[in-house]
N, C-alpha and C. Protein backbone atom coordinates (compact mmCIF):
# COMPACT_ATOMS: atom_id res chain seq x y z
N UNK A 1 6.24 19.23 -29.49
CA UNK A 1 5.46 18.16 -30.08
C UNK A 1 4.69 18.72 -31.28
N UNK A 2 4.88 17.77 -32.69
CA UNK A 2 3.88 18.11 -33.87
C UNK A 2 2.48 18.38 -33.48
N UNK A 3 1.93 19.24 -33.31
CA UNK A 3 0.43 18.77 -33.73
C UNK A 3 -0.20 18.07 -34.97
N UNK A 4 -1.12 17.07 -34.04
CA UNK A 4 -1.88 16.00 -34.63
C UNK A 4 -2.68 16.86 -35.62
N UNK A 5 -3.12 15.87 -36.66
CA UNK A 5 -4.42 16.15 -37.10
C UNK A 5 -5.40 14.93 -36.57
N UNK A 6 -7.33 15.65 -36.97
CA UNK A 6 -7.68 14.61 -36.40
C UNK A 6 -7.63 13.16 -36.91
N UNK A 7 -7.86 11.95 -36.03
CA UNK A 7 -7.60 10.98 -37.25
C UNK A 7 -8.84 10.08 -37.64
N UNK A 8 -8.64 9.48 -38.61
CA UNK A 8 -9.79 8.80 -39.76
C UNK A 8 -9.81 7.17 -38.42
N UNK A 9 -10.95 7.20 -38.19
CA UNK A 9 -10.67 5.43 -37.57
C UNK A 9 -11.75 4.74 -38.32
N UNK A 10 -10.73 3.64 -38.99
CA UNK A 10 -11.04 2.59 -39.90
C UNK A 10 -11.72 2.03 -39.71
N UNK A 11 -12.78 1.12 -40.30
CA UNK A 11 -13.75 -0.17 -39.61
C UNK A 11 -12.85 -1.01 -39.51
N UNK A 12 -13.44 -1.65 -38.49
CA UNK A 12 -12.88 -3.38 -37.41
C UNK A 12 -14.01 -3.86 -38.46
N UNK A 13 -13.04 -4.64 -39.22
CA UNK A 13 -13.81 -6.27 -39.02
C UNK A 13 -13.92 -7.05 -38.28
N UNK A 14 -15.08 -8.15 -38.11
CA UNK A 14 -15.61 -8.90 -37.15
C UNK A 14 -16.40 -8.53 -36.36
N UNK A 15 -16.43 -9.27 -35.68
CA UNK A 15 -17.47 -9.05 -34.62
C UNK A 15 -17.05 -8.32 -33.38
N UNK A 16 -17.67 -7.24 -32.66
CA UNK A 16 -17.37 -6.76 -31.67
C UNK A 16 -17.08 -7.42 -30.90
N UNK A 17 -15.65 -7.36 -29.83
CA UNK A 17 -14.68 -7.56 -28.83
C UNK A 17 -15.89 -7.65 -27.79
N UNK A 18 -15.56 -8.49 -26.89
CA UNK A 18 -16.33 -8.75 -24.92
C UNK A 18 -15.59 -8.14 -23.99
N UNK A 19 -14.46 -7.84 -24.89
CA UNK A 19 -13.66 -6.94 -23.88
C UNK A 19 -12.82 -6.23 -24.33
N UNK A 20 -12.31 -5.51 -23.32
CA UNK A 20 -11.48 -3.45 -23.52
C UNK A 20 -10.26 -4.32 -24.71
N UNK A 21 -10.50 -3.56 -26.31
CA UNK A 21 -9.12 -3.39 -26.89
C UNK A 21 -8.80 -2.41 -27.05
N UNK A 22 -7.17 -2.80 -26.86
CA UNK A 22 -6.01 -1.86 -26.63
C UNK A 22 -4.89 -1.60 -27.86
N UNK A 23 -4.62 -0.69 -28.23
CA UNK A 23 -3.89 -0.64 -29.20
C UNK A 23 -3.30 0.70 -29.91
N UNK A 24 -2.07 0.65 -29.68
CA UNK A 24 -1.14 1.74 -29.75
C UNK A 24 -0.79 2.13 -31.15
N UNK A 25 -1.44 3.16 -31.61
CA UNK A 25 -0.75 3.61 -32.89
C UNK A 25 0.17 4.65 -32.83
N UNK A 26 0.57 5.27 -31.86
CA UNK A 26 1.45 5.97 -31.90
C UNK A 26 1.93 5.88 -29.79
N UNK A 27 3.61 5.45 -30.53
CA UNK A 27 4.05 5.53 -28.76
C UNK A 27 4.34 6.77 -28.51
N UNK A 28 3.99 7.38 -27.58
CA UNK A 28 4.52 8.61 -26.49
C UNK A 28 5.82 8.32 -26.11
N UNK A 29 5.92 9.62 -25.88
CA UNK A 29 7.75 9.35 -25.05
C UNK A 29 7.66 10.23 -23.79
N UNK A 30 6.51 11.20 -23.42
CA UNK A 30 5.97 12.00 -22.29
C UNK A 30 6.14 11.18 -20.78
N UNK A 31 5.75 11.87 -20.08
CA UNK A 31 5.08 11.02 -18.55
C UNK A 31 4.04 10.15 -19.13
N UNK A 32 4.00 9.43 -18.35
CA UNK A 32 2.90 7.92 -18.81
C UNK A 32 1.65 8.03 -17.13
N UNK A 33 0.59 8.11 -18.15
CA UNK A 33 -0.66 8.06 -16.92
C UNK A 33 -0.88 6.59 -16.48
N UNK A 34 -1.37 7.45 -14.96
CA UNK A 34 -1.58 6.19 -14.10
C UNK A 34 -3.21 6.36 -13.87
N UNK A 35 -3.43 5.19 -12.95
CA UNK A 35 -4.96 5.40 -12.73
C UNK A 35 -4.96 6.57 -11.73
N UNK A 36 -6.33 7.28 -11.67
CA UNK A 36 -6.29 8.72 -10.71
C UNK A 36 -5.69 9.76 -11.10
N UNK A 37 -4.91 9.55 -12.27
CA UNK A 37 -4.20 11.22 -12.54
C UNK A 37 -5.27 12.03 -13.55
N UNK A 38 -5.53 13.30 -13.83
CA UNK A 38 -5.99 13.66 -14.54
C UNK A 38 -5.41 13.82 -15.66
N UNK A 39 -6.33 13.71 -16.76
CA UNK A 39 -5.97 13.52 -18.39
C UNK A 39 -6.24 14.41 -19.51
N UNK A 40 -5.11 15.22 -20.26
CA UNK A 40 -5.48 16.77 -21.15
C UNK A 40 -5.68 15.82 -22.52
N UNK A 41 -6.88 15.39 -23.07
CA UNK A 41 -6.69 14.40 -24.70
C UNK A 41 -7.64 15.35 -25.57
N UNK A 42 -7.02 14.29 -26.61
CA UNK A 42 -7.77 14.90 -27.81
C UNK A 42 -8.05 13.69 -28.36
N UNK A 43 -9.65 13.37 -28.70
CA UNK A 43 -10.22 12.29 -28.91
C UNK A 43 -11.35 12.13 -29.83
N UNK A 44 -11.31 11.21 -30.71
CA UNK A 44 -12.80 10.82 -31.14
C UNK A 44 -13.34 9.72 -30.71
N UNK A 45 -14.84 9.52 -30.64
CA UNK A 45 -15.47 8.51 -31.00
C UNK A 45 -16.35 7.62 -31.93
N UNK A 46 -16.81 6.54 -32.26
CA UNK A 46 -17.08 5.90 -33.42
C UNK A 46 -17.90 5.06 -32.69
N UNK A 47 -19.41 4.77 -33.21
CA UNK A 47 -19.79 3.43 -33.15
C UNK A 47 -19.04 2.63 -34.12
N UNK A 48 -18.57 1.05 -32.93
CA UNK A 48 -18.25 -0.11 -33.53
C UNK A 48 -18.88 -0.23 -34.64
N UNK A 49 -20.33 -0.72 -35.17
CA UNK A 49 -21.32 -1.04 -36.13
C UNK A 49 -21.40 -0.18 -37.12
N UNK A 50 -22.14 1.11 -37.08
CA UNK A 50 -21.42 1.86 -38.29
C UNK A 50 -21.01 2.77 -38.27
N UNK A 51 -19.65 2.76 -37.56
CA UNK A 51 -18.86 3.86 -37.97
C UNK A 51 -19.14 5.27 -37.80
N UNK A 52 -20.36 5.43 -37.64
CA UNK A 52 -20.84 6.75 -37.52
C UNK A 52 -19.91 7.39 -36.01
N UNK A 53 -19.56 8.59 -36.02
CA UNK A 53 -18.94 9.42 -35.08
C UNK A 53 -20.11 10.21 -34.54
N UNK A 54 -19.74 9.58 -32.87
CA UNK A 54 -20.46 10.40 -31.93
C UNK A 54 -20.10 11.44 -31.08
N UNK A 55 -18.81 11.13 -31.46
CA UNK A 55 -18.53 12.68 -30.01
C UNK A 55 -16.74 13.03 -30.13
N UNK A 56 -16.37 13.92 -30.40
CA UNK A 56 -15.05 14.80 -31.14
C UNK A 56 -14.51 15.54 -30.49
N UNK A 57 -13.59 15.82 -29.61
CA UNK A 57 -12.79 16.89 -29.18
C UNK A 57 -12.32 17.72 -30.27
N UNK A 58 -12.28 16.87 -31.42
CA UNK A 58 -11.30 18.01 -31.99
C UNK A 58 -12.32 18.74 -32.75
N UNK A 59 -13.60 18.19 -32.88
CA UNK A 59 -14.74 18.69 -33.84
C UNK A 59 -15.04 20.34 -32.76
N UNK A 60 -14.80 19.81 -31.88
CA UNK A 60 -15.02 21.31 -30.76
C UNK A 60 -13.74 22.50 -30.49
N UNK A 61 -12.80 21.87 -31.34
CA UNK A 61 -11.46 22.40 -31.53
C UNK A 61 -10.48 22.79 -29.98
N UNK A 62 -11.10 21.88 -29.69
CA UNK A 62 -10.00 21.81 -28.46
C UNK A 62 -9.98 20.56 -27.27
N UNK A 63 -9.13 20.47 -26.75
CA UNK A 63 -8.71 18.99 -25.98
C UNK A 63 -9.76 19.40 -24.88
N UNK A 64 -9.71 17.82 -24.04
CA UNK A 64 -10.47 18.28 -22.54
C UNK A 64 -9.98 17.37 -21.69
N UNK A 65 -9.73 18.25 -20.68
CA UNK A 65 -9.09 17.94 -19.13
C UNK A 65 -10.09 17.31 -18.30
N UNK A 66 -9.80 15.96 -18.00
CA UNK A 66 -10.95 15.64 -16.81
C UNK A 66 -10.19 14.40 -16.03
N UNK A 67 -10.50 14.22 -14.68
CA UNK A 67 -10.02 13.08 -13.98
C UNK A 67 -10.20 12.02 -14.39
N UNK A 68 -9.45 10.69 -14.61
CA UNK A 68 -9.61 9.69 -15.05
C UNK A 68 -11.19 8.77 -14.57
N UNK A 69 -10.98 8.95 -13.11
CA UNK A 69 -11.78 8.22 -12.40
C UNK A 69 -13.59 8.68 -12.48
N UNK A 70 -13.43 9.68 -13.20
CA UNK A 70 -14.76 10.08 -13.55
C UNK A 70 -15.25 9.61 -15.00
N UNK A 71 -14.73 8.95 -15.66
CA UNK A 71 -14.38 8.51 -17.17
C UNK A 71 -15.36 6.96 -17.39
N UNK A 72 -15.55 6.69 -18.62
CA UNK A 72 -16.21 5.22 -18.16
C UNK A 72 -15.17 4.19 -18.25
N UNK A 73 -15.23 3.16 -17.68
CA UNK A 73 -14.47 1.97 -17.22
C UNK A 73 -13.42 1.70 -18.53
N UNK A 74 -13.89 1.97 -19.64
CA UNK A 74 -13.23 1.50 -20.97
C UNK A 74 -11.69 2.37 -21.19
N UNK A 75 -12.28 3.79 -20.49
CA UNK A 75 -11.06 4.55 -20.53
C UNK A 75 -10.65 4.67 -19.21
N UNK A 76 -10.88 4.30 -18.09
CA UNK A 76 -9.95 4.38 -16.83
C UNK A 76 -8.89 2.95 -16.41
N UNK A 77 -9.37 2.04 -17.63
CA UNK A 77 -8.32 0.83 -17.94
C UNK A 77 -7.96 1.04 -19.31
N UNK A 78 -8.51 1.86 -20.27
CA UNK A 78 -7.45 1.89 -21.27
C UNK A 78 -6.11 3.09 -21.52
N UNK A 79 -6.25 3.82 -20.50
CA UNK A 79 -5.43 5.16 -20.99
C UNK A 79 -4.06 4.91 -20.05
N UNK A 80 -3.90 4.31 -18.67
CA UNK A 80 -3.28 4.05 -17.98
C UNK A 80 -2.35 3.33 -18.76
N UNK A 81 -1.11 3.74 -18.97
CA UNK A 81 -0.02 3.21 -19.46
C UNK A 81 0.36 3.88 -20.63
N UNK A 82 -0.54 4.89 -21.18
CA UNK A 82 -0.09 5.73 -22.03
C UNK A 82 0.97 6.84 -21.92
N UNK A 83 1.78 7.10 -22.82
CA UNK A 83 2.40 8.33 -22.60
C UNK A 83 2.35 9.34 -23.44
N UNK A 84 2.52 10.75 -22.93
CA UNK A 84 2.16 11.59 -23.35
C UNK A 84 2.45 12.08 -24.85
N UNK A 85 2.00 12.31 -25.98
CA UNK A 85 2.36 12.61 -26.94
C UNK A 85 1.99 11.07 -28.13
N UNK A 86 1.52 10.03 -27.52
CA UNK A 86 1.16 8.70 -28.12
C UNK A 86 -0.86 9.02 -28.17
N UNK A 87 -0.53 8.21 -28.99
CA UNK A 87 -2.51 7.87 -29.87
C UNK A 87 -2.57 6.44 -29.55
N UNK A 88 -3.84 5.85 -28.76
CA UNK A 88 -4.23 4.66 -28.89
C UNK A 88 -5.73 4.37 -29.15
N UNK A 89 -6.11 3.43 -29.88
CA UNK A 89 -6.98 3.36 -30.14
C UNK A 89 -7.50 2.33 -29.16
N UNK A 90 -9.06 2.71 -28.40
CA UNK A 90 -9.91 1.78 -27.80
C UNK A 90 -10.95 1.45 -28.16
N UNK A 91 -11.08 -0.22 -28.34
CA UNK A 91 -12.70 -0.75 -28.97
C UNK A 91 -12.71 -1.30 -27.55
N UNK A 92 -14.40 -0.59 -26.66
CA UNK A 92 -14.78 -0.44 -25.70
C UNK A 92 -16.26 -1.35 -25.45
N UNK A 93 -16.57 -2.34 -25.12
CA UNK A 93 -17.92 -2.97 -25.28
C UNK A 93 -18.87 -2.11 -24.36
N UNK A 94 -19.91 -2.59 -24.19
CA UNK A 94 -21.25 -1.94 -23.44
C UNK A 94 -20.43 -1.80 -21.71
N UNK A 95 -20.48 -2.99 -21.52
CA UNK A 95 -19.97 -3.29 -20.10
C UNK A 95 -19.08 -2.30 -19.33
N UNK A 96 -18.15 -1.88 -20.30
CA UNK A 96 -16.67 -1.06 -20.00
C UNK A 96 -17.47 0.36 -20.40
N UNK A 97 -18.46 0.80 -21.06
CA UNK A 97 -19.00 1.87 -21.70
C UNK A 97 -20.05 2.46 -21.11
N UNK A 98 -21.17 2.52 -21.62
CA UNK A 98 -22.45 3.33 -21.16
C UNK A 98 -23.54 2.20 -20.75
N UNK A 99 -22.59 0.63 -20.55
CA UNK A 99 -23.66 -0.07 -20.24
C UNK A 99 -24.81 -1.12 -21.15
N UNK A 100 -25.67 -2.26 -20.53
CA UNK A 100 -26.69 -2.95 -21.78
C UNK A 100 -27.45 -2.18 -22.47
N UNK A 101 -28.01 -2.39 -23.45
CA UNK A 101 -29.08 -1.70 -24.15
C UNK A 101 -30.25 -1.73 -23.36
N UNK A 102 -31.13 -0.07 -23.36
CA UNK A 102 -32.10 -0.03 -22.46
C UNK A 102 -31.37 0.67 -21.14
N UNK A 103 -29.83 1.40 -20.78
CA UNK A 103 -29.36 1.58 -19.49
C UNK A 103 -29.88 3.13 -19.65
N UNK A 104 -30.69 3.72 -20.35
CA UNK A 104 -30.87 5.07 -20.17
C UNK A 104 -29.84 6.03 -20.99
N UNK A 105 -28.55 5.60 -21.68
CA UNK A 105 -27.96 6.35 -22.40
C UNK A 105 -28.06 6.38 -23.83
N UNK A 106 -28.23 7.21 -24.54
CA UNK A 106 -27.99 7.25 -26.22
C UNK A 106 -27.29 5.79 -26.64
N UNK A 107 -25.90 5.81 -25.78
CA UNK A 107 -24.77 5.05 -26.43
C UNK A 107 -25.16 3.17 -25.65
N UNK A 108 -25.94 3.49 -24.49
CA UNK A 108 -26.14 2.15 -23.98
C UNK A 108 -26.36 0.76 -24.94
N UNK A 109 -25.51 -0.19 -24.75
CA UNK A 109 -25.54 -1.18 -25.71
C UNK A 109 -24.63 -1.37 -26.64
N UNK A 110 -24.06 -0.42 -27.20
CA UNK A 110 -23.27 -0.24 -27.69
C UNK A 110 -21.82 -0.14 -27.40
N UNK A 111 -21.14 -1.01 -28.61
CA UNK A 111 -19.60 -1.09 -28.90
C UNK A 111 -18.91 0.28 -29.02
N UNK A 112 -18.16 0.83 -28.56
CA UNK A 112 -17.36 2.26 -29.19
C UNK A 112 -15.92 1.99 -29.58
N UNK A 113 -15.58 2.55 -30.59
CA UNK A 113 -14.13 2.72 -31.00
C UNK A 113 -13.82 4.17 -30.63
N UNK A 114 -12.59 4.24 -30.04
CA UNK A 114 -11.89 6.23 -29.45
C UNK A 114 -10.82 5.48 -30.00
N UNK A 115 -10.47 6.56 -30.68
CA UNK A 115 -8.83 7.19 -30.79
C UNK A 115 -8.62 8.58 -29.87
N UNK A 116 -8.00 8.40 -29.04
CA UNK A 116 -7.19 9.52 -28.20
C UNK A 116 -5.67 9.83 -28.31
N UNK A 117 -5.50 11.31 -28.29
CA UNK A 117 -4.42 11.66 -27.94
C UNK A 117 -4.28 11.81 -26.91
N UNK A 118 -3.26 11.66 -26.16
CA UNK A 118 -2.76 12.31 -24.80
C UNK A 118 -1.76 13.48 -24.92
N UNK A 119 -1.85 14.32 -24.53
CA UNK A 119 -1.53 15.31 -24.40
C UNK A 119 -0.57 16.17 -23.39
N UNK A 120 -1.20 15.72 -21.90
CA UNK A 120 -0.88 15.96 -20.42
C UNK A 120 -1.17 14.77 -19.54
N UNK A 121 -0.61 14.90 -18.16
CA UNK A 121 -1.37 14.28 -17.19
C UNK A 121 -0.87 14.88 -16.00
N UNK A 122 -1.67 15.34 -15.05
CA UNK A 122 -1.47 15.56 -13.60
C UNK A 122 -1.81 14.60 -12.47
């Protein structure tokens, strides 16, 4: 498999989504994750609003392995059906994420856009 570079994620127009979007910019042809398997990605994130990037696998120069089911809701229903070697992009609302504004997290309240790679899955 090519290695990726990292990628640029564009602003969404409109108004932030009420619910998990899904959207494949690149199909995999790998094993395809299920819910419960663990997941090797390479990922960014973006506030919806502006764009600003909060958190980078690749800014740390390397992927990270973690169980799905420990993940927030946005990615333990968006990664399931991916296959390995595919990029999808998820616009994730509060609900599916870190929760209303005021839940105790940085990100609480907030919309997120991830682009992930997948990489592996066990």
């Amino acid at each position: 498999m090519t290695q990726k570079q990292k990628p640029e994620i564009d602003f969404i127009e409109g108004p932030a989504p009420t619910e998990l979007v899904s959207t494949d910019l690149v199909q995999g042809d790998g094993a395809e994750a299920k819910p419960g398997d663990t997941v090797d990605v390479h990922y960014v994130g973006v506030d919806f609003d502006s764009g600003e990037e909060f958190d980078s696998s690749w800014s740390r120069g390397q992927s990270i392995e973690f169980p799905l089911q420990g993940l927030i809701r946005g990615w333990q229903e968006g990664i399931p059906g991916m296959r390995v070697g595919g990029r999808r992009r998820l616009v994730v609302p509060p609900e599916l994420a870190y929760g209303p504004a005021g839940g105790g997290h940085r990100l609480s309240g907030q919309t997120l856009v991830f682009v992930i790679d997948l990489l592996g899955v066990k």
